[in-house]
N, C-alpha and C. Protein backbone atom coordinates (compact mmCIF):
# COMPACT_ATOMS: atom_id res chain seq x y z
N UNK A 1 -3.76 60.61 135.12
CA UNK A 1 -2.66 59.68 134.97
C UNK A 1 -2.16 59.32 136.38
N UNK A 2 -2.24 58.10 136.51
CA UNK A 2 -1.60 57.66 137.89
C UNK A 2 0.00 57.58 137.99
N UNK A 3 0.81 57.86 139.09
CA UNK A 3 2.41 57.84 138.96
C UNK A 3 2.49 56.76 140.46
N UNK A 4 3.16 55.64 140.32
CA UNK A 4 3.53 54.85 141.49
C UNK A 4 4.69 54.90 141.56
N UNK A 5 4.94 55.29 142.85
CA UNK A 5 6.53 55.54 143.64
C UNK A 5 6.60 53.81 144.40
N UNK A 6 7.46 53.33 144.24
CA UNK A 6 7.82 51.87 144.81
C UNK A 6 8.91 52.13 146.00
N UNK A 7 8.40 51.91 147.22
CA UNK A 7 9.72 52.22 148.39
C UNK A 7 11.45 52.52 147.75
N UNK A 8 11.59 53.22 146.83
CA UNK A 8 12.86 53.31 146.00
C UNK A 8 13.32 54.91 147.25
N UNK A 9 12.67 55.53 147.51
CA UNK A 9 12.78 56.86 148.81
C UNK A 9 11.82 57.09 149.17
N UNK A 10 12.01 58.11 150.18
CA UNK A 10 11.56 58.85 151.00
C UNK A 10 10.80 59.91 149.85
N UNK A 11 9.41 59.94 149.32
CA UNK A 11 8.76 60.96 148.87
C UNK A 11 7.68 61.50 149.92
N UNK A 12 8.37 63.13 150.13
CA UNK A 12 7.61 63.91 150.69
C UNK A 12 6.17 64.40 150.50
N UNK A 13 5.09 64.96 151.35
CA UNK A 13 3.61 65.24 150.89
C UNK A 13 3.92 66.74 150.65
N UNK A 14 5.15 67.28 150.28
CA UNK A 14 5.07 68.50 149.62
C UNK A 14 5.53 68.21 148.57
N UNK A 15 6.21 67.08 147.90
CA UNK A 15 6.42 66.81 146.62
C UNK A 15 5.43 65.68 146.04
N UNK A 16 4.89 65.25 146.80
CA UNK A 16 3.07 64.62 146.38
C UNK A 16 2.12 65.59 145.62
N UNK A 17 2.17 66.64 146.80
CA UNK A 17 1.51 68.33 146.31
C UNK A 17 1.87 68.53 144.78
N UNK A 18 3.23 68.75 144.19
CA UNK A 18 3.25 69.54 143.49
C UNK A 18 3.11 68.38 142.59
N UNK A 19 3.38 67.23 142.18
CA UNK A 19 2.79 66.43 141.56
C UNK A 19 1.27 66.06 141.02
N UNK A 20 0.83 66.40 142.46
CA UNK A 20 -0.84 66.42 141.93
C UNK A 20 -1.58 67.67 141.41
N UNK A 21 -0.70 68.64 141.68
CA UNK A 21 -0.60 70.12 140.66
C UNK A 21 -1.04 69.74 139.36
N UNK A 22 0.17 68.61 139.60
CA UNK A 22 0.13 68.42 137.77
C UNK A 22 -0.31 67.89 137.12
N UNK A 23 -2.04 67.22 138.04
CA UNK A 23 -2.90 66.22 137.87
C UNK A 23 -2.54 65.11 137.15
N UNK A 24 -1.31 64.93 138.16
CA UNK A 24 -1.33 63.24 138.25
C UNK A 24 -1.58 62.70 139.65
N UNK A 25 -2.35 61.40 139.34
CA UNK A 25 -2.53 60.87 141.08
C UNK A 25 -1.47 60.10 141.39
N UNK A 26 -0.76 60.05 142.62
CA UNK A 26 0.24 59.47 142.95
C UNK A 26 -0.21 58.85 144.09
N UNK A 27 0.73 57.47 144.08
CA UNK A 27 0.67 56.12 145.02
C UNK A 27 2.08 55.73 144.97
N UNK A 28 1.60 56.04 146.81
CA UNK A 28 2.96 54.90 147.74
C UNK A 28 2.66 53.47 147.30
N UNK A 29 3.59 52.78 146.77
CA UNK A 29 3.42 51.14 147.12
C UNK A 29 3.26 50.31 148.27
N UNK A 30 2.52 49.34 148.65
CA UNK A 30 2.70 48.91 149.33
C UNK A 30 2.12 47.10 149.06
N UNK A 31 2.86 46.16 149.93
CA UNK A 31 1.74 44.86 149.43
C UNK A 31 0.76 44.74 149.03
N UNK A 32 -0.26 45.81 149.99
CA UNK A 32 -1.98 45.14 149.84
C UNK A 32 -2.00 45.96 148.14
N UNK A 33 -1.31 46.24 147.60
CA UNK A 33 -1.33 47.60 146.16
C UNK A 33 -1.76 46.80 144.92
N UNK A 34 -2.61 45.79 145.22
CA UNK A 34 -3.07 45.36 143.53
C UNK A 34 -3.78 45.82 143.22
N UNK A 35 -4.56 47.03 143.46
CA UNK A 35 -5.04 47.92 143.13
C UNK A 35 -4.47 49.29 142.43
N UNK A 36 -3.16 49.20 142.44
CA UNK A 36 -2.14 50.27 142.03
C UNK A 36 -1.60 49.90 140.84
N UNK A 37 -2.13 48.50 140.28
CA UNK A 37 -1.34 47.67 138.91
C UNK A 37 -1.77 48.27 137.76
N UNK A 38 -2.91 49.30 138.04
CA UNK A 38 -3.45 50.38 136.66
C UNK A 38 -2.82 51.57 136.37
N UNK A 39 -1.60 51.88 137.11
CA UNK A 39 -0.69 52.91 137.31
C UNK A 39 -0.16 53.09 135.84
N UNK A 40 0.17 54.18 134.81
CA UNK A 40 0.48 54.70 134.02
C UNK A 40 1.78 55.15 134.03
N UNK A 41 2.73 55.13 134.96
CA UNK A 41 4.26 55.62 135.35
C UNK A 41 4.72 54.99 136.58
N UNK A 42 5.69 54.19 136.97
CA UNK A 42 5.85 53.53 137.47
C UNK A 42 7.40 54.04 138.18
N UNK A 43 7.81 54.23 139.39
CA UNK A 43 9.14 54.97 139.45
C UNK A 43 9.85 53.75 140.44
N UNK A 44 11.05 53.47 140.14
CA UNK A 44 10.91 52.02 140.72
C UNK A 44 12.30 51.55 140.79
N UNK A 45 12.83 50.28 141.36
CA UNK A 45 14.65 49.40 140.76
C UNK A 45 13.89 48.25 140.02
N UNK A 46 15.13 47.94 139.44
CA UNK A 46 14.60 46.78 138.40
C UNK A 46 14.09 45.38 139.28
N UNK A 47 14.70 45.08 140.27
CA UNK A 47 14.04 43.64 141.46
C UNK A 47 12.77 43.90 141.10
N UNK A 48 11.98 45.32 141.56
CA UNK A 48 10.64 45.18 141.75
C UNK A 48 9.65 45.33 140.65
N UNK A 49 10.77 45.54 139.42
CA UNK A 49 9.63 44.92 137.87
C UNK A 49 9.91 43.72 137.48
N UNK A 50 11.15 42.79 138.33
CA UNK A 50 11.03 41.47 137.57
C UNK A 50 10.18 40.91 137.90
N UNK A 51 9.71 41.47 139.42
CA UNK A 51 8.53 40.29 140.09
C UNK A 51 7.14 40.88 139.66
N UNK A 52 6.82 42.38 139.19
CA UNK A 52 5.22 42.62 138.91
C UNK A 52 5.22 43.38 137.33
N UNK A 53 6.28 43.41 136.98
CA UNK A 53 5.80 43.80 135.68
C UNK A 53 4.34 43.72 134.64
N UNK A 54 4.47 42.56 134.71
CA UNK A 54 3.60 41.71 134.39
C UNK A 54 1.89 41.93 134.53
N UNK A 55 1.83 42.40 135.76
CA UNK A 55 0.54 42.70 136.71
C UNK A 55 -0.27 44.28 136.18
N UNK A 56 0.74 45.08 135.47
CA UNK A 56 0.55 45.98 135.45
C UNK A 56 -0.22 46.11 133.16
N UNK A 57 -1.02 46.64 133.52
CA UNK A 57 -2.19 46.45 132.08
C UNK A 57 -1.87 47.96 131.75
N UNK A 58 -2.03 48.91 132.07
CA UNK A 58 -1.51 50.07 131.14
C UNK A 58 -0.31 51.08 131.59
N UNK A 59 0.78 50.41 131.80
CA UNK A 59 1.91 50.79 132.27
C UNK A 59 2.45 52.06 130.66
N UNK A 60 2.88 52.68 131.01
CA UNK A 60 3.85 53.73 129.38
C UNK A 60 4.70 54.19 129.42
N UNK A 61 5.28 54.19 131.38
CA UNK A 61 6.94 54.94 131.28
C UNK A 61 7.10 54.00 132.27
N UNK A 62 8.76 53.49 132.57
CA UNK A 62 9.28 53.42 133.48
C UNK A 62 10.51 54.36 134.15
N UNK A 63 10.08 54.77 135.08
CA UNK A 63 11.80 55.71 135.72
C UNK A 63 12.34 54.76 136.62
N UNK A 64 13.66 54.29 136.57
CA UNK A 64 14.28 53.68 136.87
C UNK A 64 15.11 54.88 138.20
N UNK A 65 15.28 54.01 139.73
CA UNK A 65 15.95 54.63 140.34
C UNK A 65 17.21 54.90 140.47
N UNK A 66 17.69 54.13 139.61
CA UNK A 66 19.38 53.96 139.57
C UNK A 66 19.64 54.11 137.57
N UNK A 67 21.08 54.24 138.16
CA UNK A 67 21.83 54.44 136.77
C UNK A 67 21.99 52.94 135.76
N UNK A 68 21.89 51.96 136.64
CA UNK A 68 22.25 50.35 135.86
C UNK A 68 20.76 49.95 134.97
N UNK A 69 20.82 49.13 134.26
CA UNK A 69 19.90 48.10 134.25
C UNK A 69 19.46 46.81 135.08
N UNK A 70 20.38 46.65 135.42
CA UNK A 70 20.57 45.18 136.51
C UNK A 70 18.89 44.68 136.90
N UNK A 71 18.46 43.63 136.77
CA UNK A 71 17.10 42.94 137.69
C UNK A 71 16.16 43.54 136.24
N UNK A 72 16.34 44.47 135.39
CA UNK A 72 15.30 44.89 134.44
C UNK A 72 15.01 43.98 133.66
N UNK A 73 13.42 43.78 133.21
CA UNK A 73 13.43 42.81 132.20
C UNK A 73 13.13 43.45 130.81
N UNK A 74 13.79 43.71 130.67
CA UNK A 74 14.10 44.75 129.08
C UNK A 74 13.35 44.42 127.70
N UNK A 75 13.66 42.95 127.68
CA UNK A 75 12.57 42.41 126.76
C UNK A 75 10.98 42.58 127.00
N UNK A 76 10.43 42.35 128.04
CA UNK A 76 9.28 42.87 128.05
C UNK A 76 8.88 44.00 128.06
N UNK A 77 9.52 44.81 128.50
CA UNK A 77 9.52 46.44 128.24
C UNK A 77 9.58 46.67 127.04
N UNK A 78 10.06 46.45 125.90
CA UNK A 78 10.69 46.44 124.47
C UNK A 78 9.15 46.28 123.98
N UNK A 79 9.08 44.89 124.10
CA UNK A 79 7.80 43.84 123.63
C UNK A 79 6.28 44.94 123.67
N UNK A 80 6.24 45.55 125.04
CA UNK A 80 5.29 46.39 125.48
C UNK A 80 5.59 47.11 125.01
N UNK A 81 6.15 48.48 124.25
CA UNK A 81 6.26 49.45 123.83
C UNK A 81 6.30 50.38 125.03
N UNK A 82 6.96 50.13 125.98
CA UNK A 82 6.57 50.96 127.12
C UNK A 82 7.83 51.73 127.34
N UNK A 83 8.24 52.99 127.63
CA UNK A 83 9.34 54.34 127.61
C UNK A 83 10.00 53.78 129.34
N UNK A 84 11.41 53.62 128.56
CA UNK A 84 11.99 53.06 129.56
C UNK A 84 13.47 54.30 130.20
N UNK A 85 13.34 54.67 131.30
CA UNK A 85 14.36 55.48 131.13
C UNK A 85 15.05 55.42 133.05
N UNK A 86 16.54 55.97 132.99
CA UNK A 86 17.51 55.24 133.78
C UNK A 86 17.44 56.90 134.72
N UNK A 87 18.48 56.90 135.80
CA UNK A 87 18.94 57.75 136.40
C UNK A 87 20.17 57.90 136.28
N UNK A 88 20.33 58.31 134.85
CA UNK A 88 22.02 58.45 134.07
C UNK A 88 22.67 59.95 135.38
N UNK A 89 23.71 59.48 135.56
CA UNK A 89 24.41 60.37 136.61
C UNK A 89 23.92 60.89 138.09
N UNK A 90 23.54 60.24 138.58
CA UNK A 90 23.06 59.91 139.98
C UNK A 90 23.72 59.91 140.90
N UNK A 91 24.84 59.29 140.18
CA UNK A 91 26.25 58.77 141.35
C UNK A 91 27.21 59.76 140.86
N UNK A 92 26.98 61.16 139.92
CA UNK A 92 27.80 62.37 139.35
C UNK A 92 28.39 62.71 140.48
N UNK A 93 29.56 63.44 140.77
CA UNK A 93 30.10 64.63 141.57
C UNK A 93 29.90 65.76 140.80
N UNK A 94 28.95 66.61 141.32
CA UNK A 94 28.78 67.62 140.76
C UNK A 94 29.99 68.71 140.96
């Protein structure tokens, strides 16, 4: 299963590591990345699924970096049957 991180942070190659523990392959985004549009989990803000959603053929989760919906296109997510989920309490005071 592929997991694409979209410039949303700073992911470390010791938290790459334990990810690929968990045999999933993980990808930095970057422009030249239309090769990354077969990605299976997608970790991301909503700007950067209004513009490639679309591009992507077997997408099944989205993790959203923030707590809003804002820029999401919800209907196509819906439409796709694809697991859509937020970063509920992010902005918490613990």
């Amino acid at each position: 299963m592929k997991v694409l991180f979209v410039n949303a942070f700073p992911v470390t190659a010791e938290q790459i590591e334990k990810i690929n523990r968990l045999d999933y392959e993980v990808c930095l985004w970057n422009e030249e990345g239309a090769h990354m549009f077969d990605a299976d989990v997608v970790v991301s803000g909503g700007g950067f699924l209004q513009k490639h959603l679309e591009q992507f053929t077997q997408l099944k989760l989205i993790q959203l970096v923030s707590a809003g919906f804002d820029n999401v296109p919800l209907r196509e997510i819906q439409a796709r049957d694809i697991v859509l989920t937020n970063a509920r309490g992010v902005y918490s005071v613990p």
